[in-house]
PDB file of N, CA and C in Angstrom:
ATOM      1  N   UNK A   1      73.844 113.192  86.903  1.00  0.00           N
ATOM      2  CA  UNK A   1      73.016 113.310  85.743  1.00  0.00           C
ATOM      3  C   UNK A   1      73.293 112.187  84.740  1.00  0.00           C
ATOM      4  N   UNK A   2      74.654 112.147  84.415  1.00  0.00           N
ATOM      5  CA  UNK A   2      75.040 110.942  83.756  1.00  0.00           C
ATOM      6  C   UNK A   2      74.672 109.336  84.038  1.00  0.00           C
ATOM      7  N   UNK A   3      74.002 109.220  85.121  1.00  0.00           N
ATOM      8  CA  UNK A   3      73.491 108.037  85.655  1.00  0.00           C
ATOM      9  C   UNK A   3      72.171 107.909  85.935  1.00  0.00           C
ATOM     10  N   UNK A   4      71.920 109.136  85.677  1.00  0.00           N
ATOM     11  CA  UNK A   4      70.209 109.117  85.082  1.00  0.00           C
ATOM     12  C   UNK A   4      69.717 108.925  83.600  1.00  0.00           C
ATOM     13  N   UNK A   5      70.846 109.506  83.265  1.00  0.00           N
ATOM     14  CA  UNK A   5      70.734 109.184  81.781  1.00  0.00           C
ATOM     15  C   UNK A   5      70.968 107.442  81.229  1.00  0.00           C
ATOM     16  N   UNK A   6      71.317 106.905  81.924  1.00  0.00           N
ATOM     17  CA  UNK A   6      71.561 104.937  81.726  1.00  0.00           C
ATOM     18  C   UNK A   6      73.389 104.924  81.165  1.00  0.00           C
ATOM     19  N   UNK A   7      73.870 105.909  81.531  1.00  0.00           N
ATOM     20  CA  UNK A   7      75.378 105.985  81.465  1.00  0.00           C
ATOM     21  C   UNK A   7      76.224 105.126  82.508  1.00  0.00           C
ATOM     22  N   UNK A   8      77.093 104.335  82.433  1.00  0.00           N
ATOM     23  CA  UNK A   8      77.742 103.252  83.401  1.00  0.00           C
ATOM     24  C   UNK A   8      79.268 103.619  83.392  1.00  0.00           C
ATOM     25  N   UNK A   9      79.830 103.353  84.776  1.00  0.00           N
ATOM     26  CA  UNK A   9      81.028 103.704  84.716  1.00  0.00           C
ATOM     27  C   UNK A   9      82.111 102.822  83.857  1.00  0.00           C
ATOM     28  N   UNK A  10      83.161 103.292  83.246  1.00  0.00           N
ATOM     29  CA  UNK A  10      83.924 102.097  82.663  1.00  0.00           C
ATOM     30  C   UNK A  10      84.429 101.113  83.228  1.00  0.00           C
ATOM     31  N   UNK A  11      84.469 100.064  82.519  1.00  0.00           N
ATOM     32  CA  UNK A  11      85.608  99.278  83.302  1.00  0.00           C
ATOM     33  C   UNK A  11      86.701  99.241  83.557  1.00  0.00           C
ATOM     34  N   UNK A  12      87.351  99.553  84.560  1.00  0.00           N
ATOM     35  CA  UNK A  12      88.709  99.517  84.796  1.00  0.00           C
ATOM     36  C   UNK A  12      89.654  98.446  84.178  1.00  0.00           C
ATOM     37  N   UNK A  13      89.317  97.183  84.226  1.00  0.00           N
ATOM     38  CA  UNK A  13      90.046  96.110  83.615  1.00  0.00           C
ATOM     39  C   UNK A  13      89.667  95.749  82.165  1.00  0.00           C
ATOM     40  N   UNK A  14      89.186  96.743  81.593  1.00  0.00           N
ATOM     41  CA  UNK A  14      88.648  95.914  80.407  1.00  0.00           C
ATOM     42  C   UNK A  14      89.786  95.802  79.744  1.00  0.00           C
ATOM     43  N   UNK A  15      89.866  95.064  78.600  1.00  0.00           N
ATOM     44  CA  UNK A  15      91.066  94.493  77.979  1.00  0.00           C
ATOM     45  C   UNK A  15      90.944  95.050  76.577  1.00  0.00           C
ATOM     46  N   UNK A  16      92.277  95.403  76.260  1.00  0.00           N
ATOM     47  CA  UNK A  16      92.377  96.100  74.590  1.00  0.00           C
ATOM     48  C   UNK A  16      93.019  95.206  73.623  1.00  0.00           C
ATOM     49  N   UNK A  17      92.550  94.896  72.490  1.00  0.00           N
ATOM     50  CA  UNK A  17      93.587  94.191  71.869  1.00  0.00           C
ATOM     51  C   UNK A  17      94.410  95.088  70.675  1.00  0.00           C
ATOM     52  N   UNK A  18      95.284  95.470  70.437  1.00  0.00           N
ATOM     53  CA  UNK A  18      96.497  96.067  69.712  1.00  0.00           C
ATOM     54  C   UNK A  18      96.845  95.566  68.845  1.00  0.00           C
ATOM     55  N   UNK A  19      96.837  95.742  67.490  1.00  0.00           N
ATOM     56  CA  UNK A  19      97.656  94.973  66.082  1.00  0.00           C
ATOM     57  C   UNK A  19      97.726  95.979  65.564  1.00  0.00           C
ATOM     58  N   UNK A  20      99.301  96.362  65.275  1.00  0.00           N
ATOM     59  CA  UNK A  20      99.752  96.913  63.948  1.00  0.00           C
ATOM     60  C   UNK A  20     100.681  96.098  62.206  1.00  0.00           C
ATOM     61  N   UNK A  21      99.384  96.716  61.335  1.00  0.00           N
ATOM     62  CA  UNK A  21      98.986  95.435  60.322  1.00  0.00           C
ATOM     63  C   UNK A  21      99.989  96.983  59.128  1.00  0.00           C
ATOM     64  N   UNK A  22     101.228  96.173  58.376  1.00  0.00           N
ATOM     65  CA  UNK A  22     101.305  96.688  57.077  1.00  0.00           C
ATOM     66  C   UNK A  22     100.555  95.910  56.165  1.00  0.00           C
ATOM     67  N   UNK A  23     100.100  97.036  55.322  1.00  0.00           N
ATOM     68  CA  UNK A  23      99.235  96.743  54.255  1.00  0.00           C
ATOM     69  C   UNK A  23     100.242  97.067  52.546  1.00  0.00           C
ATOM     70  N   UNK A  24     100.085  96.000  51.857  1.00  0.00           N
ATOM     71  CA  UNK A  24     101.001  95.836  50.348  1.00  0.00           C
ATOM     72  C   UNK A  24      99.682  97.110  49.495  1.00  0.00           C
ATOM     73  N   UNK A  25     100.486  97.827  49.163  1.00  0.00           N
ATOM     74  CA  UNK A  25     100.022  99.177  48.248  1.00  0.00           C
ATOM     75  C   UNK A  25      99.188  98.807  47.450  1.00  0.00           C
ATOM     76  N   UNK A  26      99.652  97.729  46.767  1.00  0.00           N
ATOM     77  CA  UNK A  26      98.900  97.217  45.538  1.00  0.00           C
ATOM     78  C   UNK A  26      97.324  96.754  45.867  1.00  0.00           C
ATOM     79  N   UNK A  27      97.463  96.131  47.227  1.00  0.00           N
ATOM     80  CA  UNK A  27      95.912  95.596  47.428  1.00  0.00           C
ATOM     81  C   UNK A  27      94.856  96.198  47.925  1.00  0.00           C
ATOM     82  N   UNK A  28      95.337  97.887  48.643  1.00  0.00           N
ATOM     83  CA  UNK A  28      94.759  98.315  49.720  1.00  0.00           C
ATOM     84  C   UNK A  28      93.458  98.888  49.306  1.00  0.00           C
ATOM     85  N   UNK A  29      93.204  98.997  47.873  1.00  0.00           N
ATOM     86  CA  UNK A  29      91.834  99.646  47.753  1.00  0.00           C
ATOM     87  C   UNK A  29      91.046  98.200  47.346  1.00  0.00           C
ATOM     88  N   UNK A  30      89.902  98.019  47.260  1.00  0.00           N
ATOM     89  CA  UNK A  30      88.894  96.947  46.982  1.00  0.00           C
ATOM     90  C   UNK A  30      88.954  95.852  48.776  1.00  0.00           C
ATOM     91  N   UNK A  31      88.323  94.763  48.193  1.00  0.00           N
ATOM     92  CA  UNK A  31      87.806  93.870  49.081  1.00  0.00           C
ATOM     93  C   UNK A  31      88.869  93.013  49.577  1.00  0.00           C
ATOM     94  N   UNK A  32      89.792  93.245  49.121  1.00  0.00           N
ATOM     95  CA  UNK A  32      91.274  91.426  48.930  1.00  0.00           C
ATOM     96  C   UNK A  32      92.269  92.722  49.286  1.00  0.00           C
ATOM     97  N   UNK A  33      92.294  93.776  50.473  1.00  0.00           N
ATOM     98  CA  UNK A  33      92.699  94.831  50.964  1.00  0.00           C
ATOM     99  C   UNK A  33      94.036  93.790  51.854  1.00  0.00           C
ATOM    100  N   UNK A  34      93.623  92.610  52.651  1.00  0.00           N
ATOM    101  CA  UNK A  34      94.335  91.779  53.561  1.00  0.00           C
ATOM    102  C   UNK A  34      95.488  90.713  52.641  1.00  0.00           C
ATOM    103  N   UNK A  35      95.098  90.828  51.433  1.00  0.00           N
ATOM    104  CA  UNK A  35      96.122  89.996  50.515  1.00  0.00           C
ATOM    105  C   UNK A  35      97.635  90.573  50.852  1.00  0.00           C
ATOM    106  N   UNK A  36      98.838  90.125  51.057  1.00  0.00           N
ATOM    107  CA  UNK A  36     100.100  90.425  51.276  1.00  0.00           C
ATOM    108  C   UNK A  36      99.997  91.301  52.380  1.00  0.00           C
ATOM    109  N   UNK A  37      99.338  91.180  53.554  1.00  0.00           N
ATOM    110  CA  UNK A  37      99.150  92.036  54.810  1.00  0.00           C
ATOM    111  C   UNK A  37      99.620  91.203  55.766  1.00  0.00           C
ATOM    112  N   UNK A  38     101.164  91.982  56.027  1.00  0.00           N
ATOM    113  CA  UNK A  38     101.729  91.420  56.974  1.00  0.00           C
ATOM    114  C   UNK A  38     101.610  91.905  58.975  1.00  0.00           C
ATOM    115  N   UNK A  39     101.204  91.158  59.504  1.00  0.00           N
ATOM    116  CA  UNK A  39     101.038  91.734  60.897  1.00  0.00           C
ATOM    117  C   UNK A  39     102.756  91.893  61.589  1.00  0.00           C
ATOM    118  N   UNK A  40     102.237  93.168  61.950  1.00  0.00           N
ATOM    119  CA  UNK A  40     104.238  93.633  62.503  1.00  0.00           C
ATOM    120  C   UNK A  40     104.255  93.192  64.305  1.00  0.00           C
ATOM    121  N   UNK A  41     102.799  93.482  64.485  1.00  0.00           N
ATOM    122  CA  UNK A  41     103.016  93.429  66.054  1.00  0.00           C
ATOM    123  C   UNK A  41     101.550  93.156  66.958  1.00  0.00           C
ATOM    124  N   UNK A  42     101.408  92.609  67.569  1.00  0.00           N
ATOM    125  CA  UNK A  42     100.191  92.098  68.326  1.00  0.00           C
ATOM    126  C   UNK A  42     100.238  92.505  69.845  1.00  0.00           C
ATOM    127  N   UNK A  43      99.106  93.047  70.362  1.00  0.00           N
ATOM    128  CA  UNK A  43      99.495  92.848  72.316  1.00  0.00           C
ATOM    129  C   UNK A  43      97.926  93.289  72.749  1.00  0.00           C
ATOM    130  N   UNK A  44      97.555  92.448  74.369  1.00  0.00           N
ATOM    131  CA  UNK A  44      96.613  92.771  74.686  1.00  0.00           C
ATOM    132  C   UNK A  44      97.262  93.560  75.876  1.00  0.00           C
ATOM    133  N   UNK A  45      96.137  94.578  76.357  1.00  0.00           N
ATOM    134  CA  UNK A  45      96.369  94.978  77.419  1.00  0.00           C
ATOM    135  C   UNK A  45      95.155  95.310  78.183  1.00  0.00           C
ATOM    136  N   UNK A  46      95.360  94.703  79.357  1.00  0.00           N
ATOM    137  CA  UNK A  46      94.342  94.613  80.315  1.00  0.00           C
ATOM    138  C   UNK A  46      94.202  95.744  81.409  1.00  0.00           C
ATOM    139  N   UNK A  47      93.138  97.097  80.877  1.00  0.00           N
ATOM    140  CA  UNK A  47      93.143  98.433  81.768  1.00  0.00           C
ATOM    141  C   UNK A  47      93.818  99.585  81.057  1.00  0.00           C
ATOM    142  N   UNK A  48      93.054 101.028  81.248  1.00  0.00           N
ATOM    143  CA  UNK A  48      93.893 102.173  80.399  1.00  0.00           C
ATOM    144  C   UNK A  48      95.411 101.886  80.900  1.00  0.00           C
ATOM    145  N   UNK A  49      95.795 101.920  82.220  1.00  0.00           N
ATOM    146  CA  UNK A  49      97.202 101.924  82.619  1.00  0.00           C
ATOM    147  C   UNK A  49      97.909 100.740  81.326  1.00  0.00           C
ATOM    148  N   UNK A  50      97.914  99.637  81.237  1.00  0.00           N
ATOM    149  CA  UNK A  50      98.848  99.221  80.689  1.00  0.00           C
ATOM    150  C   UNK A  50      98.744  99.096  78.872  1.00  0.00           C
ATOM    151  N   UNK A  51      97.672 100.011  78.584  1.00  0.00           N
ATOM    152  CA  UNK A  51      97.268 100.410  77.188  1.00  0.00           C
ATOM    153  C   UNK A  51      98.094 101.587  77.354  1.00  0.00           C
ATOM    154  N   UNK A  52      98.029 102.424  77.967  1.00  0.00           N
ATOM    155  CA  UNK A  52      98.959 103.399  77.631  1.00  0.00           C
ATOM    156  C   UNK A  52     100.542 103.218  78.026  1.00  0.00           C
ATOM    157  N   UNK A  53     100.752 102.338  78.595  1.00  0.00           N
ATOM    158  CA  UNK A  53     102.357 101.860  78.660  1.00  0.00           C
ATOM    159  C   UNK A  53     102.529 101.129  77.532  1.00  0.00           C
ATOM    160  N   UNK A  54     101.834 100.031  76.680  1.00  0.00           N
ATOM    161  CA  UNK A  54     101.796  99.324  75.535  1.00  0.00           C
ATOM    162  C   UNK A  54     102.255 100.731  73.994  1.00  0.00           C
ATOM    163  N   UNK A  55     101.048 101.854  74.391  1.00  0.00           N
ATOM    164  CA  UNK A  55     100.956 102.421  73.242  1.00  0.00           C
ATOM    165  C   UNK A  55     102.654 103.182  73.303  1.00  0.00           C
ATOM    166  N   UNK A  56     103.112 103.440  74.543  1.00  0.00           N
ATOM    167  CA  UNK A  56     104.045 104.433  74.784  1.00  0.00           C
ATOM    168  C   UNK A  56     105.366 103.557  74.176  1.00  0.00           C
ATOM    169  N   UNK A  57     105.285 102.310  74.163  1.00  0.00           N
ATOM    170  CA  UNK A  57     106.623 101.225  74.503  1.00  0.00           C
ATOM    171  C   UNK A  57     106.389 101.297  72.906  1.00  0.00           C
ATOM    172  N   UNK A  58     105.289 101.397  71.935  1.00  0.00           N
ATOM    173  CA  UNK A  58     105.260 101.362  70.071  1.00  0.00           C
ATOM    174  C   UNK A  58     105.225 102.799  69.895  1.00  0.00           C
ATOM    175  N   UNK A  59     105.796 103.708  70.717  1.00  0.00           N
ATOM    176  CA  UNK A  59     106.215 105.361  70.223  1.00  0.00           C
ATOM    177  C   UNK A  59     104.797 105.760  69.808  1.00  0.00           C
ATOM    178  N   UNK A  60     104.135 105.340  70.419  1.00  0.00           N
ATOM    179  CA  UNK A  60     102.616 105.968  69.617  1.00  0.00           C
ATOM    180  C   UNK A  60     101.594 107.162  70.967  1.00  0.00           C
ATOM    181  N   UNK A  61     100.855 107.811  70.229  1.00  0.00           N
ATOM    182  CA  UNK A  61     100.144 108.596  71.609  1.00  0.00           C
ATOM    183  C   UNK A  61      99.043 108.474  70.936  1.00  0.00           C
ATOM    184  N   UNK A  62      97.994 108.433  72.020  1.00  0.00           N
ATOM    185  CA  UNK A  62      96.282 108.707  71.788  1.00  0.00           C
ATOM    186  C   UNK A  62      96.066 109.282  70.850  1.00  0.00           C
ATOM    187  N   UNK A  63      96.021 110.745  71.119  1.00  0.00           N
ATOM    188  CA  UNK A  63      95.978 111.918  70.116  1.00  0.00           C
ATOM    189  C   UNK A  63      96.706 111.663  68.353  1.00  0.00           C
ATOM    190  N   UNK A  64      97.417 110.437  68.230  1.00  0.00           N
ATOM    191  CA  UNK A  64      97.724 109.779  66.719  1.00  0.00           C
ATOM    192  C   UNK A  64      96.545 109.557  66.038  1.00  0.00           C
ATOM    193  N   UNK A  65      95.631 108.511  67.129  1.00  0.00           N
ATOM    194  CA  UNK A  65      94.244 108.179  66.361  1.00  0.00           C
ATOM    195  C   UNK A  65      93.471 108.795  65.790  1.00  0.00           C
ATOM    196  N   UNK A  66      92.668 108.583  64.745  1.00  0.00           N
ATOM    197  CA  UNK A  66      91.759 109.059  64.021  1.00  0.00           C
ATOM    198  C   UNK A  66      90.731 108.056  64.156  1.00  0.00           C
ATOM    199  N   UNK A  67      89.451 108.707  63.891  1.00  0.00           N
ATOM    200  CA  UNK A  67      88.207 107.449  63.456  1.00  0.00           C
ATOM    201  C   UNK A  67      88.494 106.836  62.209  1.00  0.00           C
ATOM    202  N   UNK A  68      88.019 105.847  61.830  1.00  0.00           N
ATOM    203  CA  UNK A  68      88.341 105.213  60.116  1.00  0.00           C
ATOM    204  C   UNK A  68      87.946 105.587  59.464  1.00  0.00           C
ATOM    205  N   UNK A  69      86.833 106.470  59.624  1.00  0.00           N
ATOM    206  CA  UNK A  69      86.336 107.351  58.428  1.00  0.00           C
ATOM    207  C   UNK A  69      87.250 108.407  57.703  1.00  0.00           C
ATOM    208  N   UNK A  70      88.482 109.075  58.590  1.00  0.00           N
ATOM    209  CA  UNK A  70      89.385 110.395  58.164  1.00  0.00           C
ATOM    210  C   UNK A  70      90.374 109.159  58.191  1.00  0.00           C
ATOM    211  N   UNK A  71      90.862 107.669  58.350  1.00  0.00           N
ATOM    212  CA  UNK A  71      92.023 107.219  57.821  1.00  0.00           C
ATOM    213  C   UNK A  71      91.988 106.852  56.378  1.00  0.00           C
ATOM    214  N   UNK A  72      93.119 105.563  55.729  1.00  0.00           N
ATOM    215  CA  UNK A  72      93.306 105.171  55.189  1.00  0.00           C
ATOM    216  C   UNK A  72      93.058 103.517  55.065  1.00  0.00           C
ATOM    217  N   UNK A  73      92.917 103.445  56.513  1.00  0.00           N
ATOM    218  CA  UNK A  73      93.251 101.925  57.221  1.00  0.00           C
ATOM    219  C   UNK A  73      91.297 101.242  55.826  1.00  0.00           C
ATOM    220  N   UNK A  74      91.744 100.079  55.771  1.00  0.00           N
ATOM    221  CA  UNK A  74      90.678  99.525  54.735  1.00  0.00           C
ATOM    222  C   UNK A  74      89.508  98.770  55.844  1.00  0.00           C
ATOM    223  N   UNK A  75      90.006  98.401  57.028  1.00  0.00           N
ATOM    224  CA  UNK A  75      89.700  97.759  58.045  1.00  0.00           C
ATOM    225  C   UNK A  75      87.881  97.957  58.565  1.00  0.00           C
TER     226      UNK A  75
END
């Protein structure tokens, strides 16, 4: 049914890119949100398998995420 509907399977290799960005208190509301925003950590990962070894190796799980609408993130 899902492939009647114009639904496509994922890609297995697609590639994720990962940045965890601290943000300086002072700037985080308005437009100049990236002023004193230091990046802590960067990584791509190519396929769920090594996105979820990436997320596991920064102590983090799926179920952490939120959409940006219920965060804080200014992004």
């Amino acid at each position: 049914m899902a492939h009647r509907q114009g639904w496509t399977r994922a890609d297995h290799d697609r590639t994720f890119r990962l940045q965890h960005w601290d943000y300086d208190i002072d700037h985080i509301d308005g437009y100049d949100h990236d002023i004193g925003a230091v990046l802590i950590r960067d990584a791509t990962s190519v396929g769920e398998e090594e996105l979820t070894a990436t997320l596991e190796a920064w102590d983090l799980r799926p179920e952490q995420f939120l959409y940006p609408w219920h965060t804080d993130d200014p992004q």
